[in-house]
PDB file of N, CA and C in Angstrom:
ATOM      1  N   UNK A   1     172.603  19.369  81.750  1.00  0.00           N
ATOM      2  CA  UNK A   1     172.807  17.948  81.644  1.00  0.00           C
ATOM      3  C   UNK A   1     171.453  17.239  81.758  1.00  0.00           C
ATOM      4  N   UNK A   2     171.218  16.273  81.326  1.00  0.00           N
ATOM      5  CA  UNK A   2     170.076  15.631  80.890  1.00  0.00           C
ATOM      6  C   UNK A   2     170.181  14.530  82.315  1.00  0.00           C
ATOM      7  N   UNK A   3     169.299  14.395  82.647  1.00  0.00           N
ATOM      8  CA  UNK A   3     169.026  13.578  83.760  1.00  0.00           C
ATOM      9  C   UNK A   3     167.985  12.101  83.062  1.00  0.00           C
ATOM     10  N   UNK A   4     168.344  11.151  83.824  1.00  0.00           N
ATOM     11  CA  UNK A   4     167.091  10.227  83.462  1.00  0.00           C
ATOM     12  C   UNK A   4     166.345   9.276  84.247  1.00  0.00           C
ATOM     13  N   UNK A   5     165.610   9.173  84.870  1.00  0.00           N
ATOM     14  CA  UNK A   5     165.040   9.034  86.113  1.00  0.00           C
ATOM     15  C   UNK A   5     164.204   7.382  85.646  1.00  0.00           C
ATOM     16  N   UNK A   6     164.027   6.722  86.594  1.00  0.00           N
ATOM     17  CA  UNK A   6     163.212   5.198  86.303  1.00  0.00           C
ATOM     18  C   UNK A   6     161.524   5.958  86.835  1.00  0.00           C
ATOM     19  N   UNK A   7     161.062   5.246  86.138  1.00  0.00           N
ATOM     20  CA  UNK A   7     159.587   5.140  86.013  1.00  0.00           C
ATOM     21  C   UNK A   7     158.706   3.973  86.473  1.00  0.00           C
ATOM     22  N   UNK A   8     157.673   3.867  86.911  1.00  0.00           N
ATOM     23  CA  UNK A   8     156.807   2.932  86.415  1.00  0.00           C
ATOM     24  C   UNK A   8     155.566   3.008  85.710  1.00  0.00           C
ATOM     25  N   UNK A   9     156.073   1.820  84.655  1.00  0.00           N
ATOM     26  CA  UNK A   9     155.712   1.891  83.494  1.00  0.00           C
ATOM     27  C   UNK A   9     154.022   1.166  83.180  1.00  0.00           C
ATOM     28  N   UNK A  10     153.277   1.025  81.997  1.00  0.00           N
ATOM     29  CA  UNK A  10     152.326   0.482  82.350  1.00  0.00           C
ATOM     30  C   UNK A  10     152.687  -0.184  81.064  1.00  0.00           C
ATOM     31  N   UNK A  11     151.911  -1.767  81.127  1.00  0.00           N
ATOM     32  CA  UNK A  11     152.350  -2.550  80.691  1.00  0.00           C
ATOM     33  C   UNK A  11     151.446  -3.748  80.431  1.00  0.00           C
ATOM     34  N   UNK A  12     151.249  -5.063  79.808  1.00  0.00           N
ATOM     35  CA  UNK A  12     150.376  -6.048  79.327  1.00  0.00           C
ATOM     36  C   UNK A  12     150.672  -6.922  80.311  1.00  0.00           C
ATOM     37  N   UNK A  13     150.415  -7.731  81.398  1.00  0.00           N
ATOM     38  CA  UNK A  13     150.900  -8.978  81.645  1.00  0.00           C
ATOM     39  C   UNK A  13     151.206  -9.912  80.669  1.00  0.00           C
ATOM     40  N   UNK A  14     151.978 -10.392  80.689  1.00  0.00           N
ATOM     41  CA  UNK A  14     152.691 -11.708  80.048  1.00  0.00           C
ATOM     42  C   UNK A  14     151.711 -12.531  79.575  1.00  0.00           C
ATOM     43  N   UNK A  15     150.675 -12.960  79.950  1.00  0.00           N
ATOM     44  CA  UNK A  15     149.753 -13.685  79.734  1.00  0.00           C
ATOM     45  C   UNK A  15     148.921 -12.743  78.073  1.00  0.00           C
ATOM     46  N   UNK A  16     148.735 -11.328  78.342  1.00  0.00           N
ATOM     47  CA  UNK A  16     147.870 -10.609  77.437  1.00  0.00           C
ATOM     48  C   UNK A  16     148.767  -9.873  76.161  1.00  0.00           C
ATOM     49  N   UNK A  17     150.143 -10.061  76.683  1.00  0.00           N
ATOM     50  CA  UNK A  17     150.882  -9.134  75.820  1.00  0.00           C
ATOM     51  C   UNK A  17     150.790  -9.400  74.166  1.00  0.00           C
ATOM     52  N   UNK A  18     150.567 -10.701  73.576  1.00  0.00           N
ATOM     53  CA  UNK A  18     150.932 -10.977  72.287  1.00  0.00           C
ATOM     54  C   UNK A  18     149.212 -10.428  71.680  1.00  0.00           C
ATOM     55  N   UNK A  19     148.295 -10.339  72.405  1.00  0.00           N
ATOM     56  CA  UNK A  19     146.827  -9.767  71.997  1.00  0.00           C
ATOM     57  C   UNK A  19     146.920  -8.414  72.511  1.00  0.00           C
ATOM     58  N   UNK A  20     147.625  -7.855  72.886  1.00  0.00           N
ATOM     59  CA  UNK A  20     147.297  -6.406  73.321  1.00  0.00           C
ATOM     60  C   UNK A  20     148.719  -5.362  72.299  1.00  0.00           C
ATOM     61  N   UNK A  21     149.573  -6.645  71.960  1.00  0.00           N
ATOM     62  CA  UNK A  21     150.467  -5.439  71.487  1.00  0.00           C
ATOM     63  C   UNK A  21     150.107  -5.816  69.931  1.00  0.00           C
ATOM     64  N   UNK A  22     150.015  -4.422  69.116  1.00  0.00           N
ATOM     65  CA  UNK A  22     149.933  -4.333  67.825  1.00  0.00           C
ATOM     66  C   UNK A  22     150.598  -2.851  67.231  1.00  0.00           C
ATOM     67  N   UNK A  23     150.703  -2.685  65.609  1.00  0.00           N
ATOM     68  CA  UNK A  23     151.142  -2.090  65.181  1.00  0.00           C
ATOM     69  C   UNK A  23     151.339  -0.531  65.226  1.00  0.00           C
ATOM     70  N   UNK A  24     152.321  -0.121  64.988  1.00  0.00           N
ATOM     71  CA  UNK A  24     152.153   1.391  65.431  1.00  0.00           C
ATOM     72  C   UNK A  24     150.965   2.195  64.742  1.00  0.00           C
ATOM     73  N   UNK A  25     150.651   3.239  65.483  1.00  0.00           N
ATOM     74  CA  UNK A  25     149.599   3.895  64.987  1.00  0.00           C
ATOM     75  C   UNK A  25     149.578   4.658  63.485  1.00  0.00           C
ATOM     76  N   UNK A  26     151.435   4.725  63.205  1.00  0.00           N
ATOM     77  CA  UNK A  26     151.010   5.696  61.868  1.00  0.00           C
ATOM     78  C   UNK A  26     151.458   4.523  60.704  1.00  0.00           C
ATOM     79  N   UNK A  27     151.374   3.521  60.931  1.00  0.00           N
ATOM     80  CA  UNK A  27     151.993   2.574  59.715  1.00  0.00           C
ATOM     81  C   UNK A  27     150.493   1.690  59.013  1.00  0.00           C
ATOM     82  N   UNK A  28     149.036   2.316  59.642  1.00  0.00           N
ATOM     83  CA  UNK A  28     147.955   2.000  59.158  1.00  0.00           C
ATOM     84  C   UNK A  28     147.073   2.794  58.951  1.00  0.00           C
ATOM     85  N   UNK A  29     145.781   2.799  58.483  1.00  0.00           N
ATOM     86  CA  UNK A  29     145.362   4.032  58.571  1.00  0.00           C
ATOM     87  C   UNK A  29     144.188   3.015  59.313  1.00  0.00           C
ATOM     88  N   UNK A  30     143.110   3.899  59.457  1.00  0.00           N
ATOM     89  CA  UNK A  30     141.768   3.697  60.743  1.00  0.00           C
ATOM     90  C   UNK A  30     140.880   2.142  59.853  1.00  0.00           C
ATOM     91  N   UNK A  31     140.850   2.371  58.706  1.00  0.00           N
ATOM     92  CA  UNK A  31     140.088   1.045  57.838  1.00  0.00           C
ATOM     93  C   UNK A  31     140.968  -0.275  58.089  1.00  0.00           C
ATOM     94  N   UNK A  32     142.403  -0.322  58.183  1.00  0.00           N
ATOM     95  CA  UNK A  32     142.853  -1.373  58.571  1.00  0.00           C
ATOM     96  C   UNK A  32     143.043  -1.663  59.993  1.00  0.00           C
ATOM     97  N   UNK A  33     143.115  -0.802  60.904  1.00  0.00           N
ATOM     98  CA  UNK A  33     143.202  -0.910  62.204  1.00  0.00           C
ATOM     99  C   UNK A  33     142.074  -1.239  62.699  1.00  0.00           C
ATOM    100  N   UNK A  34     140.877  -1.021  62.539  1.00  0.00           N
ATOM    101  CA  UNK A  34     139.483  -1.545  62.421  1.00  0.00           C
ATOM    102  C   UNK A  34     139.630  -3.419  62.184  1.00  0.00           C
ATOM    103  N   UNK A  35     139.711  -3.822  61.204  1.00  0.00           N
ATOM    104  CA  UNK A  35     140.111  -5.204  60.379  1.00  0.00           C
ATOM    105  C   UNK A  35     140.864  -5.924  61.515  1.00  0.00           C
ATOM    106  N   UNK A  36     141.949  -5.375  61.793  1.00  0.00           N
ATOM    107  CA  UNK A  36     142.827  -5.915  62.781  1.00  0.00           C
ATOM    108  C   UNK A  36     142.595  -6.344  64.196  1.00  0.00           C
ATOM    109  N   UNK A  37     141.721  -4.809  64.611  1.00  0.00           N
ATOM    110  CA  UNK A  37     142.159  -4.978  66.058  1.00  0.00           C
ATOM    111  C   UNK A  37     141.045  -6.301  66.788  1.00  0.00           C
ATOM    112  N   UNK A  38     141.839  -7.258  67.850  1.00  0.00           N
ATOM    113  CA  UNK A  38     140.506  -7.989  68.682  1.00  0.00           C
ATOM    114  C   UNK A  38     140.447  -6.705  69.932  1.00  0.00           C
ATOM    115  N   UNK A  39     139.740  -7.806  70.459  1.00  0.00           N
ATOM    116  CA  UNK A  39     138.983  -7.200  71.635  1.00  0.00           C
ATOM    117  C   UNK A  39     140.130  -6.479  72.515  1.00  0.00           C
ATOM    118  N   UNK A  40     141.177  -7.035  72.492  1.00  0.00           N
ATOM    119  CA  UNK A  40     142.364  -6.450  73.565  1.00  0.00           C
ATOM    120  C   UNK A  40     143.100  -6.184  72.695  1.00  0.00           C
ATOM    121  N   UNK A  41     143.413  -5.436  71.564  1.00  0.00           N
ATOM    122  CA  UNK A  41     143.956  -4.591  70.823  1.00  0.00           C
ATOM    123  C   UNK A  41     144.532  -3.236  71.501  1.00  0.00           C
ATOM    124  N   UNK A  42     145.973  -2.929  71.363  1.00  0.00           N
ATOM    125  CA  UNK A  42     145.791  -1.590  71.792  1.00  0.00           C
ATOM    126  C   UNK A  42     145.193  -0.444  71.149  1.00  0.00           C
ATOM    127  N   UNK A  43     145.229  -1.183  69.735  1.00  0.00           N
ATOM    128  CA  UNK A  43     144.245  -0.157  68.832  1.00  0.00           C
ATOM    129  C   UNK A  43     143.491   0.400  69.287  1.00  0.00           C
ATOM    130  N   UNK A  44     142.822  -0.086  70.141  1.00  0.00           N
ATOM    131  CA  UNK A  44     141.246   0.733  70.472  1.00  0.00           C
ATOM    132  C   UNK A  44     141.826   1.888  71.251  1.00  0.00           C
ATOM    133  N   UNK A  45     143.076   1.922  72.199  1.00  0.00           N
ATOM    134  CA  UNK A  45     143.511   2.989  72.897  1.00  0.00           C
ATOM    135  C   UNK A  45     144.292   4.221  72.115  1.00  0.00           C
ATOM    136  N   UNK A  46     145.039   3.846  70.582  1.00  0.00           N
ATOM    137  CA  UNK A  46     145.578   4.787  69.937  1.00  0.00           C
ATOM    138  C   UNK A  46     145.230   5.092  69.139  1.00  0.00           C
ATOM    139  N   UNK A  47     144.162   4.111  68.619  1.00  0.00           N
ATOM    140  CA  UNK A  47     143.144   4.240  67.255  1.00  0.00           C
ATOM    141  C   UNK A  47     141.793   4.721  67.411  1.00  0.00           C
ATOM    142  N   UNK A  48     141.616   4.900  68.478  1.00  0.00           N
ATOM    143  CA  UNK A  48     140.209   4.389  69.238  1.00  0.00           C
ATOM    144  C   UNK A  48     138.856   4.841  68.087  1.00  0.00           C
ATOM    145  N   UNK A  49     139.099   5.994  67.046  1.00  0.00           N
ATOM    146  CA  UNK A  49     138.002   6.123  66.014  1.00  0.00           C
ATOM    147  C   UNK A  49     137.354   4.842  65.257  1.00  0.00           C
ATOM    148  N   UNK A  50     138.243   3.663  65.582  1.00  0.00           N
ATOM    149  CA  UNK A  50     138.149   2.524  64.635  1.00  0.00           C
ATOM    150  C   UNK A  50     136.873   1.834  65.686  1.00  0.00           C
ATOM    151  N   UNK A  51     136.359   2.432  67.154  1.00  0.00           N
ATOM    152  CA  UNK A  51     135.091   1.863  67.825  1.00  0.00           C
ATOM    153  C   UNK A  51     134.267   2.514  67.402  1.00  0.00           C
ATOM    154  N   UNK A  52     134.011   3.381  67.038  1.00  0.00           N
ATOM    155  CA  UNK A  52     132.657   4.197  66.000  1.00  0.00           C
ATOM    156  C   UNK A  52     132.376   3.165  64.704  1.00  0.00           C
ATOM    157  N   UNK A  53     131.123   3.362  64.484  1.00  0.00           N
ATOM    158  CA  UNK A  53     130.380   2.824  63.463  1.00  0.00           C
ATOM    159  C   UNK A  53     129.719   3.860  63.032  1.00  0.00           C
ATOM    160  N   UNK A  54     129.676   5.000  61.521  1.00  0.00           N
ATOM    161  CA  UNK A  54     131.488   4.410  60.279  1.00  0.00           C
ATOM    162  C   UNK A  54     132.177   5.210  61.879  1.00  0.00           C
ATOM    163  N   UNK A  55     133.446   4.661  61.176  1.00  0.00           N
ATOM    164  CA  UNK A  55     134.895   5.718  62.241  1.00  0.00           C
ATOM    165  C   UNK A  55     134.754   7.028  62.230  1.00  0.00           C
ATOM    166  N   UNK A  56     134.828   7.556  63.098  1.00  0.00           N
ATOM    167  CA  UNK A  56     134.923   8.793  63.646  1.00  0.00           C
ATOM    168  C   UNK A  56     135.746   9.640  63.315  1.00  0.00           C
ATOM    169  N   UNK A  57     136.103  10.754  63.199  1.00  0.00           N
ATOM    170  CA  UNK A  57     137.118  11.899  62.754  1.00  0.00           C
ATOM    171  C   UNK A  57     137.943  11.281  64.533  1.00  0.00           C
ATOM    172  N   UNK A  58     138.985  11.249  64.175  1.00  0.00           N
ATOM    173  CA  UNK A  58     140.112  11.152  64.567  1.00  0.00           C
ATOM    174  C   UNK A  58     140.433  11.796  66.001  1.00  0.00           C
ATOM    175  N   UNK A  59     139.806  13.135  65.348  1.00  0.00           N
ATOM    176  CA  UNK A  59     140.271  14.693  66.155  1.00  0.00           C
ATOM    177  C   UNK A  59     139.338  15.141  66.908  1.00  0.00           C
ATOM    178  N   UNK A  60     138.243  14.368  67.065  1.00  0.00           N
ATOM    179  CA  UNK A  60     136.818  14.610  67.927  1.00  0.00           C
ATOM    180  C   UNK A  60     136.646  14.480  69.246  1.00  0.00           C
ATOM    181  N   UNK A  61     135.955  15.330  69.422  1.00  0.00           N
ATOM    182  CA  UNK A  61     136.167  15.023  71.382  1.00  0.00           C
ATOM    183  C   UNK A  61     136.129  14.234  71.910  1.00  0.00           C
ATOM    184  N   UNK A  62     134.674  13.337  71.333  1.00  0.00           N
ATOM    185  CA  UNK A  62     133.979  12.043  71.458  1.00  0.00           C
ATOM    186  C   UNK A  62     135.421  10.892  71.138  1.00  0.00           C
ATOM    187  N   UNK A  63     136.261  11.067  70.448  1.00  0.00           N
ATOM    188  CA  UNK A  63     136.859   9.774  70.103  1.00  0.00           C
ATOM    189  C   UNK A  63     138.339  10.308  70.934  1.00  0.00           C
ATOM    190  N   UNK A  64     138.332  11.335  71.545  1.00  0.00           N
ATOM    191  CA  UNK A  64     139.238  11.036  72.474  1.00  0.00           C
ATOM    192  C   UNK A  64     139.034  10.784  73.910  1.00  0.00           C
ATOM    193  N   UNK A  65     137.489  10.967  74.320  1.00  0.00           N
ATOM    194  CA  UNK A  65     137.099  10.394  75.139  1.00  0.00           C
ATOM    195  C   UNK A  65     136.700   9.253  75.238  1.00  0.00           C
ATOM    196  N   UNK A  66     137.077   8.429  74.374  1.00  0.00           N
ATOM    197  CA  UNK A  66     136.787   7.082  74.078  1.00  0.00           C
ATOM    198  C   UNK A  66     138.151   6.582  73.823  1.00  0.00           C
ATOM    199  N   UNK A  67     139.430   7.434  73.592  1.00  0.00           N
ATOM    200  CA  UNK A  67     140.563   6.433  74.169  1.00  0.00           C
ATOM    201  C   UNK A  67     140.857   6.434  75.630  1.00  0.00           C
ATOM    202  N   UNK A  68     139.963   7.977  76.312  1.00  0.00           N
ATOM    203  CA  UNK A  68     140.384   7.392  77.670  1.00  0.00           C
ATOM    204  C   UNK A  68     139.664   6.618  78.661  1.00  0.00           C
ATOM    205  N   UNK A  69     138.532   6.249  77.578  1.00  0.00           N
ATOM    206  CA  UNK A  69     137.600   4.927  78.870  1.00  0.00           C
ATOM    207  C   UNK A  69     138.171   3.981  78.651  1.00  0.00           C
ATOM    208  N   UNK A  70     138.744   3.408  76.794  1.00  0.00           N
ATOM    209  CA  UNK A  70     139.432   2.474  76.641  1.00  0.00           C
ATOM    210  C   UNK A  70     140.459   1.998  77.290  1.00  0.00           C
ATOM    211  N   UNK A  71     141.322   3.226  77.963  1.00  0.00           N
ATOM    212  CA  UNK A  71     142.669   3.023  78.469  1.00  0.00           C
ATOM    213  C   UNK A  71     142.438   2.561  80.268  1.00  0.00           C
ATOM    214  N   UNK A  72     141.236   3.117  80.632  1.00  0.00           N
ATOM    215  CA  UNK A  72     140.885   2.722  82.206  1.00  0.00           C
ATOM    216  C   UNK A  72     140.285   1.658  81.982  1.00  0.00           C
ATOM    217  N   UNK A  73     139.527   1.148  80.829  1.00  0.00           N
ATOM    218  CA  UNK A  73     138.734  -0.115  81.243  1.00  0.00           C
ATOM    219  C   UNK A  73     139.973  -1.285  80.820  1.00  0.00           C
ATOM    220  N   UNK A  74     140.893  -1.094  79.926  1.00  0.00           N
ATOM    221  CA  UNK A  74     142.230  -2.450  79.212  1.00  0.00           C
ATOM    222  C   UNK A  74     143.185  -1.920  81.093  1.00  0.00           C
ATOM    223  N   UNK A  75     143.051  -1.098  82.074  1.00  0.00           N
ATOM    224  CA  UNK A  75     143.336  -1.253  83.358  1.00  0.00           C
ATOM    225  C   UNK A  75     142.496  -2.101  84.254  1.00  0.00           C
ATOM    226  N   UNK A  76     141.194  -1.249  83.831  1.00  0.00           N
ATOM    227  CA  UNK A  76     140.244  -2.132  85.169  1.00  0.00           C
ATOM    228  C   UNK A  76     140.383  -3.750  84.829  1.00  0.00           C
ATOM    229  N   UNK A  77     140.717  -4.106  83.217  1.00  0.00           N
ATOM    230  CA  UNK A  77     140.515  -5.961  83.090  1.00  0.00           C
ATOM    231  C   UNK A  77     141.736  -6.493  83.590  1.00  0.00           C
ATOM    232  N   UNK A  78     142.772  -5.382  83.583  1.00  0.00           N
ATOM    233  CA  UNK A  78     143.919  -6.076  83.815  1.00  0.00           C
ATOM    234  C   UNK A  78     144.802  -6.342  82.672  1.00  0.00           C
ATOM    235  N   UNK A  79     144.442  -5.979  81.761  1.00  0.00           N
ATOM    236  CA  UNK A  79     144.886  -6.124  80.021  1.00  0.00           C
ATOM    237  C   UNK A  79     146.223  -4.902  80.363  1.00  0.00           C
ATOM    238  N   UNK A  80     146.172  -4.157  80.937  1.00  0.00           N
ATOM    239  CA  UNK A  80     147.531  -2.944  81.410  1.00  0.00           C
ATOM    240  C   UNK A  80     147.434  -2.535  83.049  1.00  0.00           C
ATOM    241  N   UNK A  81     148.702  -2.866  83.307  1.00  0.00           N
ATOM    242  CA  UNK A  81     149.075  -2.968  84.854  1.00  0.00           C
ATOM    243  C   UNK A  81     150.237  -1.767  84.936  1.00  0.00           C
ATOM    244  N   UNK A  82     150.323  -1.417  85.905  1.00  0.00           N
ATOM    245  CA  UNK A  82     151.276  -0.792  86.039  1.00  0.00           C
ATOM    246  C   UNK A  82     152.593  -1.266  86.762  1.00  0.00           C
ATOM    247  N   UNK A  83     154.012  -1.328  86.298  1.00  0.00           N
ATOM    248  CA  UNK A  83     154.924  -1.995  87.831  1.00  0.00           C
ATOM    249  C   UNK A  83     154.348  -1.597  89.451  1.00  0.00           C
ATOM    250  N   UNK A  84     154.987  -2.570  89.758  1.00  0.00           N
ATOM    251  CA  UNK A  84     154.880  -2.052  91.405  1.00  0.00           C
ATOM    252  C   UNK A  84     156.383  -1.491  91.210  1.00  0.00           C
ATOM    253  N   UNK A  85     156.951  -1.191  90.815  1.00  0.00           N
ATOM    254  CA  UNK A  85     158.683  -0.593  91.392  1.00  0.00           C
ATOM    255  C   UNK A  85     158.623   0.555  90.162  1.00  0.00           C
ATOM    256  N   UNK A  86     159.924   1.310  90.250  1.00  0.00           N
ATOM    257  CA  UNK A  86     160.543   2.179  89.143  1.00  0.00           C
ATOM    258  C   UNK A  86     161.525   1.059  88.851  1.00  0.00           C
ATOM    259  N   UNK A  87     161.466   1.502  87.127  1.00  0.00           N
ATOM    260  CA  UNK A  87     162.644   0.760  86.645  1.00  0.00           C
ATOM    261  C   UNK A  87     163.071   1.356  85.716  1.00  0.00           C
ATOM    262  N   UNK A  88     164.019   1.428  85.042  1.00  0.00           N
ATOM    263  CA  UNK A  88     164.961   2.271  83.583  1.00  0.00           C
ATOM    264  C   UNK A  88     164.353   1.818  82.577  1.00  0.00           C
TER     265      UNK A  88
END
């Protein structure tokens, strides 16, 4: 039997959410996600090749270590919080 447990989740404050949430990752490719993303894009965290200048192979060490500074620093600004509670 499948169990399903509450989490806490990480998330935009209300204030950042309409600049931080954007399109899914496979409905663009890296040249338009580039074009798109601002500064608080989540792009930079699922796209993140689109911060290289040209873009980066995708699959590179370098550009996945660059979604995970992206993902601690859109924490450290506060751009993604985590709940304080579990929720469904």
């Amino acid at each position: 039997m499948v169990k399903i447990k509450p989490f806490c989740g990480i998330r935009p404050p209300k204030q950042y959410a309409a600049e931080v949430a954007s399109r899914p990752y496979d409905v663009l490719n890296s040249v338009e996600a580039k074009a798109e993303a601002t500064e608080r894009s989540l792009l930079h965290i699922i796209k993140p090749e689109i911060d290289f200048d040209p873009i980066a192979d995708e699959h590179s060490e370098e550009v996945y270590r660059k979604a995970m500074d992206n993902f601690a620093r859109w924490q450290q600004e506060g751009w993604l919080v985590q709940d304080p509670e579990e929720y469904y």
